[in-house]
PDB file of N, CA and C in Angstrom:
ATOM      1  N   UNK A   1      27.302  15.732  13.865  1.00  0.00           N
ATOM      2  CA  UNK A   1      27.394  15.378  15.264  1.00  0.00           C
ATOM      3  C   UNK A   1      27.614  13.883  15.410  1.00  0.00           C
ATOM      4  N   UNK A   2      28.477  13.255  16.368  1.00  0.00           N
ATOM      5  CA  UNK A   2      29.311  12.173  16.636  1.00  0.00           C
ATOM      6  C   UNK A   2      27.690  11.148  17.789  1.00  0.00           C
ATOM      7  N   UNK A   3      26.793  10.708  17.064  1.00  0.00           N
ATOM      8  CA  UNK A   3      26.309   9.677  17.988  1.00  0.00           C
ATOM      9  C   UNK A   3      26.955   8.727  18.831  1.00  0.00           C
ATOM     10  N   UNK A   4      27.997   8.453  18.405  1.00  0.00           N
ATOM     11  CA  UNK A   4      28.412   7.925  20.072  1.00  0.00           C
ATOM     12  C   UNK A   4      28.305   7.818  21.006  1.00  0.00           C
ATOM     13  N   UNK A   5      28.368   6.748  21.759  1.00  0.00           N
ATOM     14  CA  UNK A   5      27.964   7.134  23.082  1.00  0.00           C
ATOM     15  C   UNK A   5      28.768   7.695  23.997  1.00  0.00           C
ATOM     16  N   UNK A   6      29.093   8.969  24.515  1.00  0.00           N
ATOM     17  CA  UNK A   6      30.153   9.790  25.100  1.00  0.00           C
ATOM     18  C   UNK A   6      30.808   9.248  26.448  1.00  0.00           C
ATOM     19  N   UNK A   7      29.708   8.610  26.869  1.00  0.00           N
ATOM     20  CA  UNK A   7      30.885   7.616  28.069  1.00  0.00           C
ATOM     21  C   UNK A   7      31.519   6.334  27.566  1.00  0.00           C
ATOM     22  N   UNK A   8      30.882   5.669  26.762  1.00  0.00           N
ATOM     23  CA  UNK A   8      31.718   4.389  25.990  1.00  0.00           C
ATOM     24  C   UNK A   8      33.944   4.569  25.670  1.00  0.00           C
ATOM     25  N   UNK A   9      34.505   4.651  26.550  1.00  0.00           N
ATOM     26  CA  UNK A   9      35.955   4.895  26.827  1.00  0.00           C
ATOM     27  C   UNK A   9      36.695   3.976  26.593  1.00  0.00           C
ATOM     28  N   UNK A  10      37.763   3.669  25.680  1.00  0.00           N
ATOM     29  CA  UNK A  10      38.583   2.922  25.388  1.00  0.00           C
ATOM     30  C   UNK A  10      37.737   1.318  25.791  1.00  0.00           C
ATOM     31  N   UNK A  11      38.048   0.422  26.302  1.00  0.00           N
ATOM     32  CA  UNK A  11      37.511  -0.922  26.415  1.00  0.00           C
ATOM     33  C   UNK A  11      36.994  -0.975  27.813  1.00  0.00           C
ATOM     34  N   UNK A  12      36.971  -0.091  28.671  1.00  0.00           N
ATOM     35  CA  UNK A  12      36.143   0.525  30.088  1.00  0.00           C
ATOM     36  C   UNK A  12      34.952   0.952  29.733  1.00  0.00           C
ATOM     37  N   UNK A  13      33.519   0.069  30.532  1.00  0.00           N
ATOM     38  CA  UNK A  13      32.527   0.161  30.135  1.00  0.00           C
ATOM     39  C   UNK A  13      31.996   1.387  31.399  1.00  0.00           C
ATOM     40  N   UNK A  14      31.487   2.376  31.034  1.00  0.00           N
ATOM     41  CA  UNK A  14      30.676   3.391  32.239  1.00  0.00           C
ATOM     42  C   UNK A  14      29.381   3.264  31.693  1.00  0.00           C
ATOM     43  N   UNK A  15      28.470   3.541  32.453  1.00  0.00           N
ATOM     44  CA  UNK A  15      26.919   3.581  32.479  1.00  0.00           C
ATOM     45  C   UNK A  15      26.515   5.026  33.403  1.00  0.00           C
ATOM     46  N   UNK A  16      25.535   5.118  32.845  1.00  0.00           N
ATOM     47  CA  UNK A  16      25.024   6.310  33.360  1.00  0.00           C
ATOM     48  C   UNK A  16      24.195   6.283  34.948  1.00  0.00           C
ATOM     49  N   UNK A  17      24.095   7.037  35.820  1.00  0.00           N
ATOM     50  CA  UNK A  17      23.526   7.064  37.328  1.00  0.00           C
ATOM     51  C   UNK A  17      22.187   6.132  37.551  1.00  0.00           C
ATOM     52  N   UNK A  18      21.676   6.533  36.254  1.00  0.00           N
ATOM     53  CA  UNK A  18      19.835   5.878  36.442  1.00  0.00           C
ATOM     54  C   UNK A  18      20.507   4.491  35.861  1.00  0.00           C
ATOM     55  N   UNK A  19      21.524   4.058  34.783  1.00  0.00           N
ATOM     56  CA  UNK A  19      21.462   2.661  34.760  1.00  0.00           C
ATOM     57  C   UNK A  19      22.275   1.585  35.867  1.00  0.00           C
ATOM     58  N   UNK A  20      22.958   2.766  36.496  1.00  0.00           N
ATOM     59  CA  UNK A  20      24.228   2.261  37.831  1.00  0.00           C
ATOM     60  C   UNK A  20      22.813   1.541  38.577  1.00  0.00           C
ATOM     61  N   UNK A  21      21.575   2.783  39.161  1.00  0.00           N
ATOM     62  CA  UNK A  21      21.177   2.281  39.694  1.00  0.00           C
ATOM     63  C   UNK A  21      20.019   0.708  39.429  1.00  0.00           C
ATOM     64  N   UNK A  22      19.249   0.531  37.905  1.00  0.00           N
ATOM     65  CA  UNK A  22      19.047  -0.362  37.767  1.00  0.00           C
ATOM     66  C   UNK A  22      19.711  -1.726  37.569  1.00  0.00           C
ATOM     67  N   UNK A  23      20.985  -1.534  37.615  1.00  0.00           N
ATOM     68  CA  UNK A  23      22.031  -2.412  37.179  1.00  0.00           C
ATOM     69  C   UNK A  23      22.086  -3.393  39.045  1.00  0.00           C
ATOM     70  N   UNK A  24      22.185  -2.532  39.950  1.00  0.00           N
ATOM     71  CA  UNK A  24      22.500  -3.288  41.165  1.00  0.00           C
ATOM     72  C   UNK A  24      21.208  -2.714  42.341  1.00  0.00           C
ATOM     73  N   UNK A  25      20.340  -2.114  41.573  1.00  0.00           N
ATOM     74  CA  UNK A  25      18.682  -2.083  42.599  1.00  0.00           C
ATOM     75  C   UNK A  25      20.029  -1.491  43.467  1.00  0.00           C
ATOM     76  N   UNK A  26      19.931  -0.733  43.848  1.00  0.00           N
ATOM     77  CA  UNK A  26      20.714   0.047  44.550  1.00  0.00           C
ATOM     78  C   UNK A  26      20.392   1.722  44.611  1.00  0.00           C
ATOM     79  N   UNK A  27      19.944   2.355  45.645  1.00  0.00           N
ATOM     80  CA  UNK A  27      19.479   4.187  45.248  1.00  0.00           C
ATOM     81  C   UNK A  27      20.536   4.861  45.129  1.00  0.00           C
ATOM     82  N   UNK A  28      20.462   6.012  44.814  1.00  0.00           N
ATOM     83  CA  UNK A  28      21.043   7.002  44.091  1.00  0.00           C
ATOM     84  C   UNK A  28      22.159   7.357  45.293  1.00  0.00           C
ATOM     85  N   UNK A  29      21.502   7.664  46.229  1.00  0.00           N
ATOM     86  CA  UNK A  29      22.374   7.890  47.727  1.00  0.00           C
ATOM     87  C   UNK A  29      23.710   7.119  48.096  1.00  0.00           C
ATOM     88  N   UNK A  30      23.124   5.822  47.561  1.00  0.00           N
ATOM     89  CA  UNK A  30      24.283   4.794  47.991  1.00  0.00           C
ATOM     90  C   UNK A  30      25.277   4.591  46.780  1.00  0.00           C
ATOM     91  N   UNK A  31      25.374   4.838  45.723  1.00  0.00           N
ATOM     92  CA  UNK A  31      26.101   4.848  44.943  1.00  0.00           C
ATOM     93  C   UNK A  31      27.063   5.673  44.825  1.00  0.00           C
ATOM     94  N   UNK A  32      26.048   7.485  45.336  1.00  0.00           N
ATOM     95  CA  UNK A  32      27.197   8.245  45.145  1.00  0.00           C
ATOM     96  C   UNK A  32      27.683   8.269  46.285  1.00  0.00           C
ATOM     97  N   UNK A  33      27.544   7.368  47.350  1.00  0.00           N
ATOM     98  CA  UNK A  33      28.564   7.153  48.701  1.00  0.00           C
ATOM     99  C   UNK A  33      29.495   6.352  48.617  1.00  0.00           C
ATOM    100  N   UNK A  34      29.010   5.134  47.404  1.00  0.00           N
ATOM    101  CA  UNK A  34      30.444   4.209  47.257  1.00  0.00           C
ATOM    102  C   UNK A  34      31.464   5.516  46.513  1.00  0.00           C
ATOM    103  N   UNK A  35      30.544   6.164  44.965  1.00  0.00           N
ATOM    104  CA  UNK A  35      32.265   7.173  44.547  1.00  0.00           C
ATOM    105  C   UNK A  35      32.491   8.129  45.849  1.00  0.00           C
ATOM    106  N   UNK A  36      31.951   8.131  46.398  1.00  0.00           N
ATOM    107  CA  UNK A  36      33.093   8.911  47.381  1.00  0.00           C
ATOM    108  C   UNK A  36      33.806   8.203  48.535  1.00  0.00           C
ATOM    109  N   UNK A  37      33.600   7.188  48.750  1.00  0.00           N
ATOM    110  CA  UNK A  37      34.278   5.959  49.207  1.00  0.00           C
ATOM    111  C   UNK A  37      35.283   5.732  48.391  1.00  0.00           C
ATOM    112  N   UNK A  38      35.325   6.073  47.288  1.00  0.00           N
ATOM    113  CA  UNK A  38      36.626   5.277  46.238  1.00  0.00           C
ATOM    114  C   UNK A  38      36.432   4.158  45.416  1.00  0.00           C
ATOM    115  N   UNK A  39      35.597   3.581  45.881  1.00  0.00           N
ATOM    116  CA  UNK A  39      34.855   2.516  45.803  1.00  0.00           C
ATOM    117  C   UNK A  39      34.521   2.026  44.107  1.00  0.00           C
ATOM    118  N   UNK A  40      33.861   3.000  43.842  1.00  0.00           N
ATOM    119  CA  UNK A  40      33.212   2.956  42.246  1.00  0.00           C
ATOM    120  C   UNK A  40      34.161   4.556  41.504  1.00  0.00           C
ATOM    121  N   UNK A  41      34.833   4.254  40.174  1.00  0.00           N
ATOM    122  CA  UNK A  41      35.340   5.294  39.754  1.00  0.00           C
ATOM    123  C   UNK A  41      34.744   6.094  38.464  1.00  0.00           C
ATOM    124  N   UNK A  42      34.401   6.889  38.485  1.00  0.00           N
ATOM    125  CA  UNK A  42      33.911   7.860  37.712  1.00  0.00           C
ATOM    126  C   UNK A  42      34.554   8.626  36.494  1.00  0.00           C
ATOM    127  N   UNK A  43      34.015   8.892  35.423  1.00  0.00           N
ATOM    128  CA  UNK A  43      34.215   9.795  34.427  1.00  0.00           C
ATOM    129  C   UNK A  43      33.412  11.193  34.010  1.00  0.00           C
ATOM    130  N   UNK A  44      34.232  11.713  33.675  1.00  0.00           N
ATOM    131  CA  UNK A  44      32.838  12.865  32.714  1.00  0.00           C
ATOM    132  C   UNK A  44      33.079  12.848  31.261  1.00  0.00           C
ATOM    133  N   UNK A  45      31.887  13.258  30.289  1.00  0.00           N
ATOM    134  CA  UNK A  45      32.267  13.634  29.509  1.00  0.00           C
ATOM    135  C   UNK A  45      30.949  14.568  28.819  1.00  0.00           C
ATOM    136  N   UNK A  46      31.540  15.229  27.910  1.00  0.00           N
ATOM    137  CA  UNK A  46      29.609  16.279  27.177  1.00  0.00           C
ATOM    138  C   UNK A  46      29.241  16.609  28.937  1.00  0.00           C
ATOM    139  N   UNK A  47      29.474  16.558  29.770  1.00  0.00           N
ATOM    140  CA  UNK A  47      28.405  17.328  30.872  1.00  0.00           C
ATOM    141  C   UNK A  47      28.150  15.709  31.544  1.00  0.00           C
ATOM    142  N   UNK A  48      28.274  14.573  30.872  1.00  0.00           N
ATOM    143  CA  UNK A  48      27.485  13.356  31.902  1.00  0.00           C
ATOM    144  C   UNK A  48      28.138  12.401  32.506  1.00  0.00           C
ATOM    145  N   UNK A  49      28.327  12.250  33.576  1.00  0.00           N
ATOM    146  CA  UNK A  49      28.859  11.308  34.625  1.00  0.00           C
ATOM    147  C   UNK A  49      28.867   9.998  34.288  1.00  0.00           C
ATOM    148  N   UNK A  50      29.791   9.084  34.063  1.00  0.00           N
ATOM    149  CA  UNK A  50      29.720   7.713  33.879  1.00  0.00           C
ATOM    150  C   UNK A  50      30.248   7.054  35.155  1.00  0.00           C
ATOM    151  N   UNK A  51      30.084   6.137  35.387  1.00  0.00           N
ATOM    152  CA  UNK A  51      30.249   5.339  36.622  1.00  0.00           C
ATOM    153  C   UNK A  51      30.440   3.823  36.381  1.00  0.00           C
ATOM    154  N   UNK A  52      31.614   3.524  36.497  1.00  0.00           N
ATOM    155  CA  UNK A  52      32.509   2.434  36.197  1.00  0.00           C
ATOM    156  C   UNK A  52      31.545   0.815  36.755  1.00  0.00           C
ATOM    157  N   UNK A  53      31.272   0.311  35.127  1.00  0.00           N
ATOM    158  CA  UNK A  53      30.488  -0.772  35.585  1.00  0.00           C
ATOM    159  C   UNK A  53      31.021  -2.118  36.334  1.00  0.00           C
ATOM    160  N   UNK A  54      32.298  -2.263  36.184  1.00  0.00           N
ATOM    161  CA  UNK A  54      32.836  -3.665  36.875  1.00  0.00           C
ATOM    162  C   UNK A  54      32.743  -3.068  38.277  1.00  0.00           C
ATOM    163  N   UNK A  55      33.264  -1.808  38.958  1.00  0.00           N
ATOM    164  CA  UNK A  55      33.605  -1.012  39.912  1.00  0.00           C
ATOM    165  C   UNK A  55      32.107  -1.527  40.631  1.00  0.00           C
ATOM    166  N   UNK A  56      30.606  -1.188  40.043  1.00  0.00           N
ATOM    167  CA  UNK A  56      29.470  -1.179  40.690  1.00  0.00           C
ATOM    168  C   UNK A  56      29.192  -2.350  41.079  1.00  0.00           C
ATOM    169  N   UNK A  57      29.684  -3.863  40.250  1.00  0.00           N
ATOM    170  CA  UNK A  57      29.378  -4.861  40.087  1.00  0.00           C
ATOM    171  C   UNK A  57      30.107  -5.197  41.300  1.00  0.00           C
ATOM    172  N   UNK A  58      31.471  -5.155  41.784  1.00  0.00           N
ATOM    173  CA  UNK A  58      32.268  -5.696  42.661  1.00  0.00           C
ATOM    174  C   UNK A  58      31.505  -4.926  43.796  1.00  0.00           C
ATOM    175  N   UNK A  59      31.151  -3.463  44.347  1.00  0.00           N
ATOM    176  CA  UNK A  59      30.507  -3.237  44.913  1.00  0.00           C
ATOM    177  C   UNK A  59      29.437  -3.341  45.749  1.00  0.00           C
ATOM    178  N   UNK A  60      28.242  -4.086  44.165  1.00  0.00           N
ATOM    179  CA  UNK A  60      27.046  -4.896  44.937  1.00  0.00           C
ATOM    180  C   UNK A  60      27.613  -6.502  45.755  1.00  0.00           C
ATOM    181  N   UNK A  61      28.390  -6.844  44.554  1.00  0.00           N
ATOM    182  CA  UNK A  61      28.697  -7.758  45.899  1.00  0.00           C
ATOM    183  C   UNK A  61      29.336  -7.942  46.819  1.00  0.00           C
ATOM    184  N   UNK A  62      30.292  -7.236  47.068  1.00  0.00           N
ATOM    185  CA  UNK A  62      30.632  -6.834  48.686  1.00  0.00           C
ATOM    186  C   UNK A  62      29.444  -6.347  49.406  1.00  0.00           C
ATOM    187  N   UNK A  63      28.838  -5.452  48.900  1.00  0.00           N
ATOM    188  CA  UNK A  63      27.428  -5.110  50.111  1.00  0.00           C
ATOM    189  C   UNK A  63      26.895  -6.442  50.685  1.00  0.00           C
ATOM    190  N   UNK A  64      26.245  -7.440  49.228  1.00  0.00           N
ATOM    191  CA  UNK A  64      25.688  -8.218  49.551  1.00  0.00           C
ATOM    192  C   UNK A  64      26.058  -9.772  50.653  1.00  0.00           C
ATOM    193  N   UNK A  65      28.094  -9.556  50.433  1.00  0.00           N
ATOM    194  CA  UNK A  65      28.466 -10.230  51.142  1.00  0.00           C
ATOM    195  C   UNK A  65      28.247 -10.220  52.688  1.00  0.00           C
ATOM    196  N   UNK A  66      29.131  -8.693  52.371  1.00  0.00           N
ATOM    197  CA  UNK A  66      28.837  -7.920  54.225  1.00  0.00           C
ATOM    198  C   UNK A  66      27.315  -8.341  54.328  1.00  0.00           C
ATOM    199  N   UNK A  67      26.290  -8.131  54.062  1.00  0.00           N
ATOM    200  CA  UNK A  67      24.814  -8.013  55.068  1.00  0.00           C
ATOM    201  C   UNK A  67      24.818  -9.589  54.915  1.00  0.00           C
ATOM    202  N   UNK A  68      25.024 -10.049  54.429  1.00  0.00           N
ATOM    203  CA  UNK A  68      24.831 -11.956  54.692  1.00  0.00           C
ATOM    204  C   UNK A  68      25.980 -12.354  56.308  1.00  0.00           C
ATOM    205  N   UNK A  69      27.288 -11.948  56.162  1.00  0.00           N
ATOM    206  CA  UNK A  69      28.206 -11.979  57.218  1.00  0.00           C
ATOM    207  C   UNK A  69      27.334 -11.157  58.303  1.00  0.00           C
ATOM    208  N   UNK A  70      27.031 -10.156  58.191  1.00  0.00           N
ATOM    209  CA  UNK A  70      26.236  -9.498  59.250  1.00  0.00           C
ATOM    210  C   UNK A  70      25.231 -10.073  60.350  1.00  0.00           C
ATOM    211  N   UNK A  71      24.022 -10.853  58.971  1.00  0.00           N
ATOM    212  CA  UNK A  71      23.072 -11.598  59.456  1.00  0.00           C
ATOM    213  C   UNK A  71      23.665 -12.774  60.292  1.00  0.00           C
ATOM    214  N   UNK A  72      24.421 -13.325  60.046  1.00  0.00           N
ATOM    215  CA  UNK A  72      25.231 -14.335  60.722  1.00  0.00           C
ATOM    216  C   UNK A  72      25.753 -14.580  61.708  1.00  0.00           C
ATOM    217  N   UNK A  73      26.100 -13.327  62.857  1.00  0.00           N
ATOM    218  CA  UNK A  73      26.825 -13.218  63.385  1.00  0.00           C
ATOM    219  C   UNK A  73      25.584 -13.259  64.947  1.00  0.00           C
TER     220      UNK A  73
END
């Protein structure tokens, strides 16, 4: 059996849901609202969902931009 890590994809880094969410303190809800936004892009592989880490990263900070512009206004 191939230890690998099954989302590790060509030079595209994915992380798994529980590390999406420690990665940007962000809940589970809102993440899978950015992939269905388009927002963050997804893989499968073996059965487990990877979730595109630059994708989450650009993500948190647009959120964090918007609620700073928000507060501002």
């Amino acid at each position: 059996m191939n230890d690998a890590d099954p989302l590790d994809v060509d030079s595209d880094q994915y992380v798994t849901l529980a590390e999406a969410q420690r990665r940007t303190s962000r809940s589970r809800r809102t993440i899978l609202r950015w992939v269905k936004a388009g927002t963050v892009r997804t893989i499968e592989r073996q059965g487990l969902r990877g979730f595109h880490l630059a994708d989450l990263v650009d993500a948190e900070a647009s959120a964090h931009y918007n609620a700073a512009r928000t507060r501002k206004q």
